[in-house]
Protein backbone atom coordinates (compact mmCIF):
# COMPACT_ATOMS: atom_id res chain seq x y z
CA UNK A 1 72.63 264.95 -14.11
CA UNK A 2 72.69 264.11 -18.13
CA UNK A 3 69.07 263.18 -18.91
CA UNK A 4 68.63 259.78 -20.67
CA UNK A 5 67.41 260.97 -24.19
CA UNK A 6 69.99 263.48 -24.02
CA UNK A 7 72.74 260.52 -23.61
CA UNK A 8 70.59 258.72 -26.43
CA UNK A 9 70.77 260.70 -28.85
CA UNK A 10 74.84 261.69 -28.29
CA UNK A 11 74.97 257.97 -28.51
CA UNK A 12 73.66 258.01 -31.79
CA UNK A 13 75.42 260.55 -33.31
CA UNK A 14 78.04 259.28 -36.48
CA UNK A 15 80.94 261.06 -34.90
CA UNK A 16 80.57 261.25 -31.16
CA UNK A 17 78.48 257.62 -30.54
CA UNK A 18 81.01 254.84 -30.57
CA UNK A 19 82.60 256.68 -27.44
CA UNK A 20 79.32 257.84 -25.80
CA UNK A 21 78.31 254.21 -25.74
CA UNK A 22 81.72 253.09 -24.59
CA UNK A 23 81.23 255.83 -21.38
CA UNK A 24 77.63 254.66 -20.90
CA UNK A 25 78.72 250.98 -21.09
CA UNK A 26 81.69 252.04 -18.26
CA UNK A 27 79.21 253.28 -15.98
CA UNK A 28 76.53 251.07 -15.87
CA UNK A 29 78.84 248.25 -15.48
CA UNK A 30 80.89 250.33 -12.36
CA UNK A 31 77.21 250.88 -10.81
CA UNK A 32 75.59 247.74 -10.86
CA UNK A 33 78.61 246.42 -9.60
CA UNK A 34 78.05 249.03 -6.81
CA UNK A 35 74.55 247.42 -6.24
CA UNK A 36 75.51 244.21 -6.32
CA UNK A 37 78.29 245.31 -3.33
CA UNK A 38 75.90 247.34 -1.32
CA UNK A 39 73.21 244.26 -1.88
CA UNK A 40 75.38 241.45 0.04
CA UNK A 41 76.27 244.86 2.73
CA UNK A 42 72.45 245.95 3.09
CA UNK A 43 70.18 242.77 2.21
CA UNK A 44 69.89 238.87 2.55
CA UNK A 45 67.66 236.95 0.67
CA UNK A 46 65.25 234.30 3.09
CA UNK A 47 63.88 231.48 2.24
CA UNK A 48 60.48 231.87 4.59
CA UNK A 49 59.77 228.08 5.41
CA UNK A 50 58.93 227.62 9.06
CA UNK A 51 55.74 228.61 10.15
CA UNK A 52 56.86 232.02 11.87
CA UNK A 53 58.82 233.36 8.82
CA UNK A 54 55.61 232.40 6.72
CA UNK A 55 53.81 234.11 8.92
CA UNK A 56 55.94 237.71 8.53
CA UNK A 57 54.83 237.16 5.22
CA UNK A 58 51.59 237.28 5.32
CA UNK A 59 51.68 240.23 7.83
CA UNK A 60 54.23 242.05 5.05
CA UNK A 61 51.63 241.56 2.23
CA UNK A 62 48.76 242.60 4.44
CA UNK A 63 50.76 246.02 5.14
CA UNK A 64 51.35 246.50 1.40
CA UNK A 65 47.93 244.84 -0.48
CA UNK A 66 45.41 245.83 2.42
CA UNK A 67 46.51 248.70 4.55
CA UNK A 68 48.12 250.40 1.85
CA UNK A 69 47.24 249.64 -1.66
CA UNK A 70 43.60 248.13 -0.36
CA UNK A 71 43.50 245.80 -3.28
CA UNK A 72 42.17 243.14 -0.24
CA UNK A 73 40.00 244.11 2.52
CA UNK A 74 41.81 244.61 5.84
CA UNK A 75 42.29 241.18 8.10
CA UNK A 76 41.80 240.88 11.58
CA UNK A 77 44.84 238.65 12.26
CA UNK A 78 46.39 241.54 10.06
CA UNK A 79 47.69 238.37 7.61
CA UNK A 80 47.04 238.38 3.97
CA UNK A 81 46.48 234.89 2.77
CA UNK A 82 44.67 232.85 0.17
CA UNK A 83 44.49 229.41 -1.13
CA UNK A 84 47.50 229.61 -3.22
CA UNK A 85 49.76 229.72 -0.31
CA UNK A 86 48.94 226.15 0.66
CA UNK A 87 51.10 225.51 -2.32
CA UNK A 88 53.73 228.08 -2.12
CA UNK A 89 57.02 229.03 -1.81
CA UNK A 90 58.22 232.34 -0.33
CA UNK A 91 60.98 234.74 -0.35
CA UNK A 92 61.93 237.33 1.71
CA UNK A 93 64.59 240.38 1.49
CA UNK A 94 65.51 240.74 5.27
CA UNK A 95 67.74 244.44 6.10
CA UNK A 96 71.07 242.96 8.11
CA UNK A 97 71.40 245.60 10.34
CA UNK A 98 67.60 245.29 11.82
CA UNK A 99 66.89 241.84 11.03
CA UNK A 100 63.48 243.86 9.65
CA UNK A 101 61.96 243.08 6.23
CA UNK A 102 61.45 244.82 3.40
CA UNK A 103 59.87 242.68 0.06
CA UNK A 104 58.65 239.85 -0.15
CA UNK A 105 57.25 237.67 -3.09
CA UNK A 106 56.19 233.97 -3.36
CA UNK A 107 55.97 231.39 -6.32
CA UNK A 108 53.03 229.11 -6.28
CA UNK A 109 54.11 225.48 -7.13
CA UNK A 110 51.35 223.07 -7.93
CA UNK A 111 52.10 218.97 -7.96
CA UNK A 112 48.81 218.17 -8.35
CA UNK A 113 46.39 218.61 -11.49
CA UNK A 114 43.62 219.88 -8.83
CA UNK A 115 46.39 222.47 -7.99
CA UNK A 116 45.50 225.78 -10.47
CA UNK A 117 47.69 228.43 -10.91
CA UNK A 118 45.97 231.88 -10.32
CA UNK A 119 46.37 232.34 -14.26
CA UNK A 120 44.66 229.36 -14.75
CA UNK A 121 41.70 229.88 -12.22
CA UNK A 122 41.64 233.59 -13.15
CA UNK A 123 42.52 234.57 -15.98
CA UNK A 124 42.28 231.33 -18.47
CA UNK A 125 41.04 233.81 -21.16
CA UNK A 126 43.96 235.76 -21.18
CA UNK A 127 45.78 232.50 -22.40
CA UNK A 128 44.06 230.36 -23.90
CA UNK A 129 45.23 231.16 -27.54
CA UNK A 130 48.74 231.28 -25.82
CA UNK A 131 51.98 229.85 -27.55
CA UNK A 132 53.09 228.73 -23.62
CA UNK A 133 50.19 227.52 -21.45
CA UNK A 134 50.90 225.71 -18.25
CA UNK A 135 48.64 222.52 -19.28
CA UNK A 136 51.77 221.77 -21.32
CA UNK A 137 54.42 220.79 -18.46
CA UNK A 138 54.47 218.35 -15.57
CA UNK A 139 52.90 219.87 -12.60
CA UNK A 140 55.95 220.28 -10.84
CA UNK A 141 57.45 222.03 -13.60
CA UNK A 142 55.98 225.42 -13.09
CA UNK A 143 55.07 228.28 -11.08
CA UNK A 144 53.62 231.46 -10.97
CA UNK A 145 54.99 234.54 -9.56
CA UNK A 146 53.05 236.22 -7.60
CA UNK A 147 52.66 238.98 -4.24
CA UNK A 148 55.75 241.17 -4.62
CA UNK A 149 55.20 243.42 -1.96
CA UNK A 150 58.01 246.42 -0.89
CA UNK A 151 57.23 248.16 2.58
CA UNK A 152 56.79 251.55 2.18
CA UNK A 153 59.65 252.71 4.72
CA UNK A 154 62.09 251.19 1.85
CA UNK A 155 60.64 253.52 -1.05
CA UNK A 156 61.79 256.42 0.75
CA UNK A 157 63.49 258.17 -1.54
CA UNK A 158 62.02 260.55 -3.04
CA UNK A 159 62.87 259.11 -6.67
CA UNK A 160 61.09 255.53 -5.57
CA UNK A 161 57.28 257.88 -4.19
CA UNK A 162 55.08 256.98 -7.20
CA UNK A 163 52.28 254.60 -8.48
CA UNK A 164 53.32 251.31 -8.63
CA UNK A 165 56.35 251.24 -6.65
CA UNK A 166 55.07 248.96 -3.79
CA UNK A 167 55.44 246.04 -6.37
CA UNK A 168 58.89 247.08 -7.99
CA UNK A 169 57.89 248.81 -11.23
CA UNK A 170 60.60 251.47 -11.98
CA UNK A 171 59.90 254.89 -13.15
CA UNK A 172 61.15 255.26 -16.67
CA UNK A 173 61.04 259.07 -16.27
CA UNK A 174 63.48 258.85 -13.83
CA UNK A 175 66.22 256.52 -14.31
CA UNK A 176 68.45 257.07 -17.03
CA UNK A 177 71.21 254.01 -18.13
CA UNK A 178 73.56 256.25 -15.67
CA UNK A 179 71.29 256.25 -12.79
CA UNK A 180 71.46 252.57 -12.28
CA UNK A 181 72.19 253.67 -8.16
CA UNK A 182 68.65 254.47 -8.44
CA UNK A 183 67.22 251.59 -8.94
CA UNK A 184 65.19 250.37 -5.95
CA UNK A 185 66.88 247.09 -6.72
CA UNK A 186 64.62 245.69 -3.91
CA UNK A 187 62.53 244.37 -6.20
CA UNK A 188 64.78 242.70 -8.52
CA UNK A 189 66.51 240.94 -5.40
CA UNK A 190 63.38 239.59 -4.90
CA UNK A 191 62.76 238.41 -8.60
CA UNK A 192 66.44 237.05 -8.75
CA UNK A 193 65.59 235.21 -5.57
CA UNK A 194 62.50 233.47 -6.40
CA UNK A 195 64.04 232.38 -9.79
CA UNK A 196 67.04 230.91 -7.98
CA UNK A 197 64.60 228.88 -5.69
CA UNK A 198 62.45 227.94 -8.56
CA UNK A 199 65.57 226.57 -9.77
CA UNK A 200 67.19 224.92 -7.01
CA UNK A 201 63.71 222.87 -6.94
CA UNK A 202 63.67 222.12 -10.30
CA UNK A 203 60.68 224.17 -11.39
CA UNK A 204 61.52 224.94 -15.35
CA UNK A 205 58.50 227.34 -16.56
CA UNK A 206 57.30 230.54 -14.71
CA UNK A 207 54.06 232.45 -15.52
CA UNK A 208 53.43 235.79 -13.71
CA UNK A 209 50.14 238.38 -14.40
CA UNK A 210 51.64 241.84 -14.30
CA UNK A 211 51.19 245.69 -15.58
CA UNK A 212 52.82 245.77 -18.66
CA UNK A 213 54.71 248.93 -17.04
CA UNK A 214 56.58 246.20 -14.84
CA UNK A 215 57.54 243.92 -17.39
CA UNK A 216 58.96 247.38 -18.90
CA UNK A 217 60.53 248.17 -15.56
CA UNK A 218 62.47 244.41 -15.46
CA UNK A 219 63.06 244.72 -19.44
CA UNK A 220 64.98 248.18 -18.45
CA UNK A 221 67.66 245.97 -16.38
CA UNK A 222 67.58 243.30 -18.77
CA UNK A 223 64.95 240.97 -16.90
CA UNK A 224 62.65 239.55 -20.55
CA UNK A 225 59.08 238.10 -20.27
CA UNK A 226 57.58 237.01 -23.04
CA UNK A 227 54.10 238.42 -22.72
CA UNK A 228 51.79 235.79 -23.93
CA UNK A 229 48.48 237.23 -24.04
CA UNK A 230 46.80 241.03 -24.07
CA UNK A 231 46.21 243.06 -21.03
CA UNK A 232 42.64 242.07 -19.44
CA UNK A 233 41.22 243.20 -15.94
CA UNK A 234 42.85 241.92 -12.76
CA UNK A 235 43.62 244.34 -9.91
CA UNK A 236 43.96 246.82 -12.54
CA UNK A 237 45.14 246.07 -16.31
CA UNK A 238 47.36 243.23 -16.66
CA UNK A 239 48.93 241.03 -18.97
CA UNK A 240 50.16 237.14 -19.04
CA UNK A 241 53.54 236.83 -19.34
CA UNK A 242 56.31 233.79 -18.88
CA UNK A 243 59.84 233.23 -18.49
CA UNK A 244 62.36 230.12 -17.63
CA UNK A 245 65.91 230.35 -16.67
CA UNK A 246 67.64 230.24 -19.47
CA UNK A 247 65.43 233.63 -20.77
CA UNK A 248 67.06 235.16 -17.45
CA UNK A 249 70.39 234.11 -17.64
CA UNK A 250 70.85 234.74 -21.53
CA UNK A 251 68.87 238.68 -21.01
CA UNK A 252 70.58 239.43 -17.47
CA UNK A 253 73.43 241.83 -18.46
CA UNK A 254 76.78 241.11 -17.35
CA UNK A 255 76.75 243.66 -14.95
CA UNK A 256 74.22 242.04 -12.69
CA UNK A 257 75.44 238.64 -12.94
CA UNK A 258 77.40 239.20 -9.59
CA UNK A 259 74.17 240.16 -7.70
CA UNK A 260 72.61 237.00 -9.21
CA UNK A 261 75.38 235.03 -7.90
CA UNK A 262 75.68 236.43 -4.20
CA UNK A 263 71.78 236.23 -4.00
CA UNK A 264 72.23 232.41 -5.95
CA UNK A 265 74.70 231.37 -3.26
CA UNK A 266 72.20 232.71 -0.33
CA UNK A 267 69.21 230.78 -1.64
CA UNK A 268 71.09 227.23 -1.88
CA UNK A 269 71.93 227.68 1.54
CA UNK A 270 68.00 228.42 2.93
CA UNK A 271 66.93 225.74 0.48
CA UNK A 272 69.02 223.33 1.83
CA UNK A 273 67.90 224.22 5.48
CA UNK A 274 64.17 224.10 4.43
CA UNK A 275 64.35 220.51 3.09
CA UNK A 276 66.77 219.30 6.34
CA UNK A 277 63.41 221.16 8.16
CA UNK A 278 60.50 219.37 6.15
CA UNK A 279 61.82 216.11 6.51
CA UNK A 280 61.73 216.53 10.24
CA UNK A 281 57.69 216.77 9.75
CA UNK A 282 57.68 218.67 12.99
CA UNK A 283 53.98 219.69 14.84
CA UNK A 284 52.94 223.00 13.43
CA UNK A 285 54.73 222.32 9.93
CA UNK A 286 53.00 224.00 7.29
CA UNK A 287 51.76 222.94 4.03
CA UNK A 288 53.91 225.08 2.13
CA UNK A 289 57.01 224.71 4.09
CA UNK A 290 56.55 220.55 3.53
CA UNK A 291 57.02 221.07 -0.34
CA UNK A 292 60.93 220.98 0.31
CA UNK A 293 60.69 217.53 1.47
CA UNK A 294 59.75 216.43 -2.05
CA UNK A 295 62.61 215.98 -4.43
CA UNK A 296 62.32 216.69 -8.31
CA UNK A 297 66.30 215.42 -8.78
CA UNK A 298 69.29 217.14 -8.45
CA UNK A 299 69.23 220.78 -7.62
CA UNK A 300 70.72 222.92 -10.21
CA UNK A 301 72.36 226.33 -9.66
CA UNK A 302 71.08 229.39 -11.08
CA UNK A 303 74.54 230.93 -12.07
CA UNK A 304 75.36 227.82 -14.20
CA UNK A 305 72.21 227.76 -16.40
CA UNK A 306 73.84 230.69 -18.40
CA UNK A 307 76.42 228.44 -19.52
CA UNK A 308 74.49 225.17 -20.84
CA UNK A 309 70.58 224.53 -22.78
CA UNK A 310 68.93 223.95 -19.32
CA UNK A 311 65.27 224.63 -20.15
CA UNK A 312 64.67 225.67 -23.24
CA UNK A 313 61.07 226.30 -23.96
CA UNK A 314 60.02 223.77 -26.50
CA UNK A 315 57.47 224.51 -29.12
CA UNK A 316 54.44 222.93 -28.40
CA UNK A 317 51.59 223.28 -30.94
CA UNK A 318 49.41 220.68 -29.08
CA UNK A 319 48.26 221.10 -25.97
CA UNK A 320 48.57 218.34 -23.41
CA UNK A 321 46.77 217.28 -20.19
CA UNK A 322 47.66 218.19 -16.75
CA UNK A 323 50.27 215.39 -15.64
């Protein structure tokens, strides 16, 4: 196998670069096609709204956060919760041959001003000389992501068996632009799922406190965040970062654009099922899986946003209340 700075510098050469890059161009385009193939064959992406597919949730994070990582203490109920998840939405990446699961990750989605982000309640400091701070949009107009769990019998391989693979950063020392078969795309399912929910409900502007390592790992397969603040203490060093839709759609290479739009097509369908659901406002019904019943307008797709100024971040030098 070519190593990457190998293939770098060919690429640069006078002589030899314009048809290195060509080569490298081929091949990462045949093999993320691949992934996107062997995606739709392997995984579906779930839209966890009824109390029982919450609930695997929980149990997934508690595997990954408490049992394994032991950021949180171990649970009784062997369900990792907080109070964010009152107000959240979840997504799931669900293995179709035993209906098991193997990420998950949630977006918390305030509509009230008593509603806090974790960024806000935890790490205010880290943005309050920000360019993008949450206080600037409707409530209902953002989210934070947050949770991204992988189980551990999905990092098998040996290539995916290092620090910070339970929440999908990718080892630079081991992928090369070749090696995009590598990838343990798990975790960018997951982040092209929650954006296509955040979407399809409207949500505009997403915040996210991560290793600056991860936001590496995403920038390495074209996912951008603009990081908005320095790296402070929180589960380990992390930084503030945001991006919208059109920041994913105009970064996302071409390549991956056909997993965006099999996982795109998944999501409407769940979404549309988990308002049909809410509105039934059936005993049991959770908090979080009653959010679909409200309606911001009219759902957008995430594979058009590419195409049209959808939500542009404005520049705001003043900052406003919480609406």
């Amino acid at each position: 196998m070519i190593k990457n700075k190998f293939i770098k510098k060919l690429s640069s050469r006078p002589i030899l670069g314009f048809p290195v890059r060509k080569i490298i161009a081929f091949v990462v385009k045949r093999e993320a096609q691949e992934i996107a193939h062997h995606f739709a064959e392997f995984l579906r992406p779930v839209v966890a709204y009824k109390p029982e597919t919450i609930n695997q949730v929980y149990h997934l994070r508690h595997d990954v956060y408490c049992k394994e990582l032991a950021f949180e203490p171990p649970r009784a109920d062997e369900m990792e919760t907080d109070e964010f998840d009152r107000y959240s939405r979840f997504c799931m990446l669900q293995h179709r041959a035993t209906e098991n699961y193997a990420g998950c990750v949630r977006i918390v989605s305030p509509r009230q001003s008593t509603e806090l982000l974790p960024i806000e309640k935890y790490c205010e400091h880290a943005i309050k000389e920000a360019r993008i701070h949450p206080a600037q949009f409707h409530r209902s107009e953002i989210c934070e992501i947050s949770r991204l769990a992988v189980r551990a019998q999905y990092r098998r391989r040996q290539s995916d068996k290092f620090e910070g693979a339970a929440v999908g950063t990718i080892n630079e020392t081991t992928y090369s632009e070749v090696e995009l078969r590598c990838f343990p795309f798990i975790a960018i399912g997951l982040y092209l799922s929650v954006a296509s929910l955040a979407v399809r409900n409207n949500i505009k502007h997403a915040f996210v406190m991560m290793e600056p390592r991860l936001a590496r790992s995403m920038r390495f397969v074209g996912i951008h965040f603009e990081q908005l603040g320095p790296a402070v203490e929180y589960h380990g060093k992390r930084a503030p970062y945001y991006i919208n839709a059109e920041m994913l759609t105009h970064s996302l290479p071409i390549s991956f654009q056909a997993l965006m739009g099999n996982i795109d097509s998944e999501i409407a369908k769940d979404c549309m099922h988990a308002k049909e659901y809410a509105r039934l406002d059936l005993p049991g019904s959770t908090d979080a899986g009653k959010l679909y019943s409200f309606s911001h307008g009219p759902e957008k797709p995430l594979s058009d946003i590419g195409n049209r100024i959808y939500c542009k971040t404005p520049h705001l030098s003043v900052r406003t209340a919480h609406k």
